[in-house]
PDB file of N, CA and C in Angstrom:
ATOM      1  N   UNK A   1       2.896  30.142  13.142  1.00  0.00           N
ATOM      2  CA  UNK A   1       4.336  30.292  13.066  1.00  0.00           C
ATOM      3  C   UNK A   1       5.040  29.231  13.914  1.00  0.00           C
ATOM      4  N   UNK A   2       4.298  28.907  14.841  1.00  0.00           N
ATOM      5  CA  UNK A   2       5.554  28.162  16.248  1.00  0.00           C
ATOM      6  C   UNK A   2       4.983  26.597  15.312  1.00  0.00           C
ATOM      7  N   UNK A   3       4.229  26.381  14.727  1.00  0.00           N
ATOM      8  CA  UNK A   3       3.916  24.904  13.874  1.00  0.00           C
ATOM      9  C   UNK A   3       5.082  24.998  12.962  1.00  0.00           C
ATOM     10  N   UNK A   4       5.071  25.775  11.869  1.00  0.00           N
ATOM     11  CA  UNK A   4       6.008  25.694  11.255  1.00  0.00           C
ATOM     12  C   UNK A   4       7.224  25.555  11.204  1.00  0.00           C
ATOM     13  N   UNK A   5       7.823  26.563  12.673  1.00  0.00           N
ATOM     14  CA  UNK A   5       9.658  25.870  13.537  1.00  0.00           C
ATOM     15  C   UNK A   5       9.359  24.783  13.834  1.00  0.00           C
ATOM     16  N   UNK A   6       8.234  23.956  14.606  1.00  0.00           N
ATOM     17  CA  UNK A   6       8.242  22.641  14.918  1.00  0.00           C
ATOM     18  C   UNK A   6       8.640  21.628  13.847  1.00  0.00           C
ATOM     19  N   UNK A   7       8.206  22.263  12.819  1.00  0.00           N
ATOM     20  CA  UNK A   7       8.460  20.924  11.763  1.00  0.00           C
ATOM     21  C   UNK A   7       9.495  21.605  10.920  1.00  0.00           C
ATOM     22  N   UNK A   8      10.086  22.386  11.359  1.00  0.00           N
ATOM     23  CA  UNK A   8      11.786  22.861  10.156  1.00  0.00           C
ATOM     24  C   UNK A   8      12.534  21.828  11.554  1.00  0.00           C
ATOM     25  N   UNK A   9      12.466  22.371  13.035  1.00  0.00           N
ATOM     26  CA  UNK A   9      13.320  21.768  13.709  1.00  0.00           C
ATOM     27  C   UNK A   9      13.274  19.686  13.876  1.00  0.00           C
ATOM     28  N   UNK A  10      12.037  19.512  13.614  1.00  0.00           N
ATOM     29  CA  UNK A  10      11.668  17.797  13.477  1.00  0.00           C
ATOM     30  C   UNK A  10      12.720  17.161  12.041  1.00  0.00           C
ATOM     31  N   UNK A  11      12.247  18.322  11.454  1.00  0.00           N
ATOM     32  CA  UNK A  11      12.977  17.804   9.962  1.00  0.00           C
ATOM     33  C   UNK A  11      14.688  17.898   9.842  1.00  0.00           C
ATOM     34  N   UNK A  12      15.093  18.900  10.813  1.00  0.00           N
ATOM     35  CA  UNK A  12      16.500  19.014  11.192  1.00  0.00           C
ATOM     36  C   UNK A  12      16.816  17.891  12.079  1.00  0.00           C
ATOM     37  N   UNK A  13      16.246  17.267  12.402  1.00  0.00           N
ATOM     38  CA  UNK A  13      16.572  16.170  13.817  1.00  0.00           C
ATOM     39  C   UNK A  13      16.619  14.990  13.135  1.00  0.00           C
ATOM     40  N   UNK A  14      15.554  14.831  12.114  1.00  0.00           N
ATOM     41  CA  UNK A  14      15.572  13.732  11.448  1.00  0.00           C
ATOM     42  C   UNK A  14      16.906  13.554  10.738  1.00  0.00           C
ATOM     43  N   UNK A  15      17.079  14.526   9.875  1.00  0.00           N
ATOM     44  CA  UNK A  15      18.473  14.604   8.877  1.00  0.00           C
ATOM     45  C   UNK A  15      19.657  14.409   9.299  1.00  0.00           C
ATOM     46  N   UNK A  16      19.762  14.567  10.881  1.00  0.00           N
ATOM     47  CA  UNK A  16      20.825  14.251  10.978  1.00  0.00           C
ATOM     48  C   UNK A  16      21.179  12.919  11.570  1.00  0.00           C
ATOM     49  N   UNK A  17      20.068  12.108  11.710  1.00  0.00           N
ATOM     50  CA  UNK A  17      20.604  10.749  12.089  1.00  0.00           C
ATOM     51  C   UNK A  17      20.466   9.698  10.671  1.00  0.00           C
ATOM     52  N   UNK A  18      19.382  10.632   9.857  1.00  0.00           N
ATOM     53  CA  UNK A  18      19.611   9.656   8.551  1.00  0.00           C
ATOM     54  C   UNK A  18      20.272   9.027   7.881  1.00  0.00           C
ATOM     55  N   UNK A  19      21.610  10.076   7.781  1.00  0.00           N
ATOM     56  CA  UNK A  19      22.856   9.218   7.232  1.00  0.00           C
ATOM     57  C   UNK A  19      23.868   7.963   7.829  1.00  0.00           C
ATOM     58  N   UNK A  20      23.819   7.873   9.037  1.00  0.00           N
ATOM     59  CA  UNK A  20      23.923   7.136   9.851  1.00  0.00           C
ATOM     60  C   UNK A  20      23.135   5.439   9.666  1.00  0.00           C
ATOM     61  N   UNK A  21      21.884   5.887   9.775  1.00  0.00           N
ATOM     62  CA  UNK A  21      21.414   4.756   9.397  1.00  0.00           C
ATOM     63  C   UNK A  21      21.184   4.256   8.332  1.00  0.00           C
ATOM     64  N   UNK A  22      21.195   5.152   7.132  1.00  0.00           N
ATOM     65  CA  UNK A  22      21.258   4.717   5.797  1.00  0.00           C
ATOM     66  C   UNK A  22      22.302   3.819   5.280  1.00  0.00           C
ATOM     67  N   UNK A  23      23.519   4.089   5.458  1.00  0.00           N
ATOM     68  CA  UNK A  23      24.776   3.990   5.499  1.00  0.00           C
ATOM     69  C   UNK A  23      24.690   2.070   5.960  1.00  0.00           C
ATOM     70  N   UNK A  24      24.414   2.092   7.074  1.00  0.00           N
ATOM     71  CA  UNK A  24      24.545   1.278   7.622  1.00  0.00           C
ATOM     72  C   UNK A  24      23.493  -0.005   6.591  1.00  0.00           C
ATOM     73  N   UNK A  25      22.410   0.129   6.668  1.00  0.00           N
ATOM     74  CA  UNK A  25      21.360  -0.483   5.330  1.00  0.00           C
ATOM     75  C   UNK A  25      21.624  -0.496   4.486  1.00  0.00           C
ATOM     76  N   UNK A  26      22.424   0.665   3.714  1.00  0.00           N
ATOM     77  CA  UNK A  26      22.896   0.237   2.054  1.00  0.00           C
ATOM     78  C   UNK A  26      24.163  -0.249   1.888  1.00  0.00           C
ATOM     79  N   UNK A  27      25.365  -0.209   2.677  1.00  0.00           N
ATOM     80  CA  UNK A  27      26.770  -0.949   2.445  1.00  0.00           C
ATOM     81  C   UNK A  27      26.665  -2.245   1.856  1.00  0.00           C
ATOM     82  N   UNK A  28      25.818  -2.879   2.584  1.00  0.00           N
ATOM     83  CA  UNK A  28      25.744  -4.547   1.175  1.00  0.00           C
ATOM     84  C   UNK A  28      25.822  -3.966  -0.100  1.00  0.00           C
ATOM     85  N   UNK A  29      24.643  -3.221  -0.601  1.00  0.00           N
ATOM     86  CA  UNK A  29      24.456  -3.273  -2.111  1.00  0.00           C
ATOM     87  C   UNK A  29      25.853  -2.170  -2.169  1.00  0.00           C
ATOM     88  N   UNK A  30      26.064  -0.747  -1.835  1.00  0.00           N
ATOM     89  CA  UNK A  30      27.268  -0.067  -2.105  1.00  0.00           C
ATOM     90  C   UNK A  30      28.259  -0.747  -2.585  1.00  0.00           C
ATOM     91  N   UNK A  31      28.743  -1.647  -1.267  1.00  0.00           N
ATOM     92  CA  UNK A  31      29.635  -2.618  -1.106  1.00  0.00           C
ATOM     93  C   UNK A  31      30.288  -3.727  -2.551  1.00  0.00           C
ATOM     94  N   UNK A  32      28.938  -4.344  -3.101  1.00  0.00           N
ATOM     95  CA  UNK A  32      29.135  -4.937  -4.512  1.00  0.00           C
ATOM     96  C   UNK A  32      29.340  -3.777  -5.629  1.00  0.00           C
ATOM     97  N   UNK A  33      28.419  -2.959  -5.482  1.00  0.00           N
ATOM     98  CA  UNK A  33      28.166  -2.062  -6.717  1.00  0.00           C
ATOM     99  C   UNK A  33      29.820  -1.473  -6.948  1.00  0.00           C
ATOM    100  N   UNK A  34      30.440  -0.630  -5.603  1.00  0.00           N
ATOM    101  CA  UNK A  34      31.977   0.000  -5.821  1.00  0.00           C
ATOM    102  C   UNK A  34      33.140  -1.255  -5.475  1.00  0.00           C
ATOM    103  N   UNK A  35      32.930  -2.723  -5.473  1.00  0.00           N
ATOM    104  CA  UNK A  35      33.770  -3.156  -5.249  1.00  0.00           C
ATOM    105  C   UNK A  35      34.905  -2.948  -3.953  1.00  0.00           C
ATOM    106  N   UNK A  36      34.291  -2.373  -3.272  1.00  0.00           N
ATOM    107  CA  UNK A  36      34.926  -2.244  -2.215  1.00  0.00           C
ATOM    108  C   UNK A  36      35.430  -3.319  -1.061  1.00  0.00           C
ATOM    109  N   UNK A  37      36.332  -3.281  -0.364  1.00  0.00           N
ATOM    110  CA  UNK A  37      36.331  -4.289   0.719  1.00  0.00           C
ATOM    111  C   UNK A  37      35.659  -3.826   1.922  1.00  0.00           C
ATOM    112  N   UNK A  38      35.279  -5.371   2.410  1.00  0.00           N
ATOM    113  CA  UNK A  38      34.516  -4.567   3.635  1.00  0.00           C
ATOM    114  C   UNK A  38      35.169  -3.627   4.628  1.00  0.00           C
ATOM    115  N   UNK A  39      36.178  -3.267   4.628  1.00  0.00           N
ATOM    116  CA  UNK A  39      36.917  -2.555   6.075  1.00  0.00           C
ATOM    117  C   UNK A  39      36.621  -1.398   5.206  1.00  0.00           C
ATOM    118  N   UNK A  40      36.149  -0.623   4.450  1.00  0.00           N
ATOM    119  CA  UNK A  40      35.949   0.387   3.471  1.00  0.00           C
ATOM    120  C   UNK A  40      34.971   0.943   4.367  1.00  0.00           C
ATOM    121  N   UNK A  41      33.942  -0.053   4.792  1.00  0.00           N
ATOM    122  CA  UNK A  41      33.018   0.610   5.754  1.00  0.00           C
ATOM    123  C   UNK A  41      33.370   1.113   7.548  1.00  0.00           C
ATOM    124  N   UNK A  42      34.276   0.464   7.827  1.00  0.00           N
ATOM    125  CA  UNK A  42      35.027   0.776   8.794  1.00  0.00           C
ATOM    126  C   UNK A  42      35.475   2.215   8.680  1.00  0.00           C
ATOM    127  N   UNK A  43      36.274   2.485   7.783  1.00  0.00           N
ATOM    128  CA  UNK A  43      36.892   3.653   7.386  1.00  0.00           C
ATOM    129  C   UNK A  43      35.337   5.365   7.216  1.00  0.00           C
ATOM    130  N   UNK A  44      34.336   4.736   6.841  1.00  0.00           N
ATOM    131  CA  UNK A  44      33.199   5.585   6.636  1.00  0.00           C
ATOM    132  C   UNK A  44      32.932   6.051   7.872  1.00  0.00           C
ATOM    133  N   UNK A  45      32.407   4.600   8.641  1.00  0.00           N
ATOM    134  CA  UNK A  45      31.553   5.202   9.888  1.00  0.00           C
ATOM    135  C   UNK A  45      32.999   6.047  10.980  1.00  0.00           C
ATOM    136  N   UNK A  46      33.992   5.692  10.952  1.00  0.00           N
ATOM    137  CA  UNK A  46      35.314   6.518  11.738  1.00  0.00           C
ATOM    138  C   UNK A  46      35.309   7.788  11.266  1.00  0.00           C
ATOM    139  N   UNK A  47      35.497   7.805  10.012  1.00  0.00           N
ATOM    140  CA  UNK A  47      35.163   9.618   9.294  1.00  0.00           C
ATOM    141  C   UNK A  47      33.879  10.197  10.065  1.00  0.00           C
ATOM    142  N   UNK A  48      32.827   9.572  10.246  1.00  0.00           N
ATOM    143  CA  UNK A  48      31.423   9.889  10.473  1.00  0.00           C
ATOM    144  C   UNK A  48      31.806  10.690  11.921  1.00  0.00           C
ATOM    145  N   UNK A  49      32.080   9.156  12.429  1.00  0.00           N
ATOM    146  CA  UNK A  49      32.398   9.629  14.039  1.00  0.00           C
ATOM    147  C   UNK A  49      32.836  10.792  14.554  1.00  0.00           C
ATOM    148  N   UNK A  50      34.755  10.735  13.596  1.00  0.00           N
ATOM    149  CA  UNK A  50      35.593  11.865  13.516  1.00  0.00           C
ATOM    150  C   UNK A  50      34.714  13.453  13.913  1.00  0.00           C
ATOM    151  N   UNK A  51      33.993  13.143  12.294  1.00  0.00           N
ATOM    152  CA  UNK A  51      33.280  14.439  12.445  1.00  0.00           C
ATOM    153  C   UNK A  51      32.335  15.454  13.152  1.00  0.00           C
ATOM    154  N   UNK A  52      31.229  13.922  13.770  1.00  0.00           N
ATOM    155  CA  UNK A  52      30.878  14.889  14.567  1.00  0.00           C
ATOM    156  C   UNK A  52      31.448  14.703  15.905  1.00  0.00           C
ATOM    157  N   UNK A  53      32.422  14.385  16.348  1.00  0.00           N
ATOM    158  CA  UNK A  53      32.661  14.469  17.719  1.00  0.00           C
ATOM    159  C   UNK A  53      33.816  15.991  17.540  1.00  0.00           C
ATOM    160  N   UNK A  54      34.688  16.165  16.293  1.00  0.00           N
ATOM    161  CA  UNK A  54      35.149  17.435  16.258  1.00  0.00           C
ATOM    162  C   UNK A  54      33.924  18.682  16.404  1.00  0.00           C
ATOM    163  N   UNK A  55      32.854  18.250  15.572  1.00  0.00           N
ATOM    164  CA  UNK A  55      31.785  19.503  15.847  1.00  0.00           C
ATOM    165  C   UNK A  55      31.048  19.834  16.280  1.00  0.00           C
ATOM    166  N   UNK A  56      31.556  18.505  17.596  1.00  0.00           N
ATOM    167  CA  UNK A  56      30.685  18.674  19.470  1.00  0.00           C
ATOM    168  C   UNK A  56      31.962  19.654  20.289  1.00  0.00           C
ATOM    169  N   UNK A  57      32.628  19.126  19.591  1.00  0.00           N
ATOM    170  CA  UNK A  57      34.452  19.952  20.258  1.00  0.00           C
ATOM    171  C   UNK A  57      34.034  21.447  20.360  1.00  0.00           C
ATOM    172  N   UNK A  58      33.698  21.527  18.761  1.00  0.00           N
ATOM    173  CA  UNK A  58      33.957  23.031  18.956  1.00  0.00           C
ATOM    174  C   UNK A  58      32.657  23.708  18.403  1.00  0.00           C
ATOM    175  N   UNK A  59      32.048  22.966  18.898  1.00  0.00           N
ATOM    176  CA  UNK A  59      30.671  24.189  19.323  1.00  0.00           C
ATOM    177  C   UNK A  59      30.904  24.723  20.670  1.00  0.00           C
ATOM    178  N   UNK A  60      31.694  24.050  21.640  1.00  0.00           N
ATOM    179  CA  UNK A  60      31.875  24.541  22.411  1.00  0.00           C
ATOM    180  C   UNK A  60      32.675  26.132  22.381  1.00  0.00           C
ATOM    181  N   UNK A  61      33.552  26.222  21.532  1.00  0.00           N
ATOM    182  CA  UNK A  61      34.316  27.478  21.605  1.00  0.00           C
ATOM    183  C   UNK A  61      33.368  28.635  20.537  1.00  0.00           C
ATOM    184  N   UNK A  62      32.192  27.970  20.183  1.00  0.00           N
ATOM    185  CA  UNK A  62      31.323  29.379  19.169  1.00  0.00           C
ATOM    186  C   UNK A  62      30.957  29.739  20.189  1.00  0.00           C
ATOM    187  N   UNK A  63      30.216  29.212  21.521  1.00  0.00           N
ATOM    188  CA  UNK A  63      29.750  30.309  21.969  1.00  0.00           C
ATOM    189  C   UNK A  63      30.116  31.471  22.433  1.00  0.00           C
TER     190      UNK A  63
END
């Protein structure tokens, strides 16, 4: 049992930095494919940020 939380919680740790770095590696090709300008990616990683620093905010008030 305690193997199996090890690797739900590894696999939760992973997932959440994935998008982060994915993001960051695929914007070239994104970038051509949606025609986007580059400040498009500016605007992504700020949303990114946004978000989790609001849902560092307020984890504080769940407990």
């Amino acid at each position: 049992m305690a193997t199996f939380l090890l690797v739900i919680i590894y696999l939760a740790f992973i997932s959440l930095g994935l998008p982060d770095s994915l993001l960051g590696a695929a914007w070239p090709v994104m970038q051509t494919d949606l025609r986007a300008p580059l400040e498009t990616a500016g605007y992504l990683f700020m949303t990114i940020a946004g978000g989790t620093n609001s849902s560092r905010l307020a984890r504080g008030k769940m407990r």
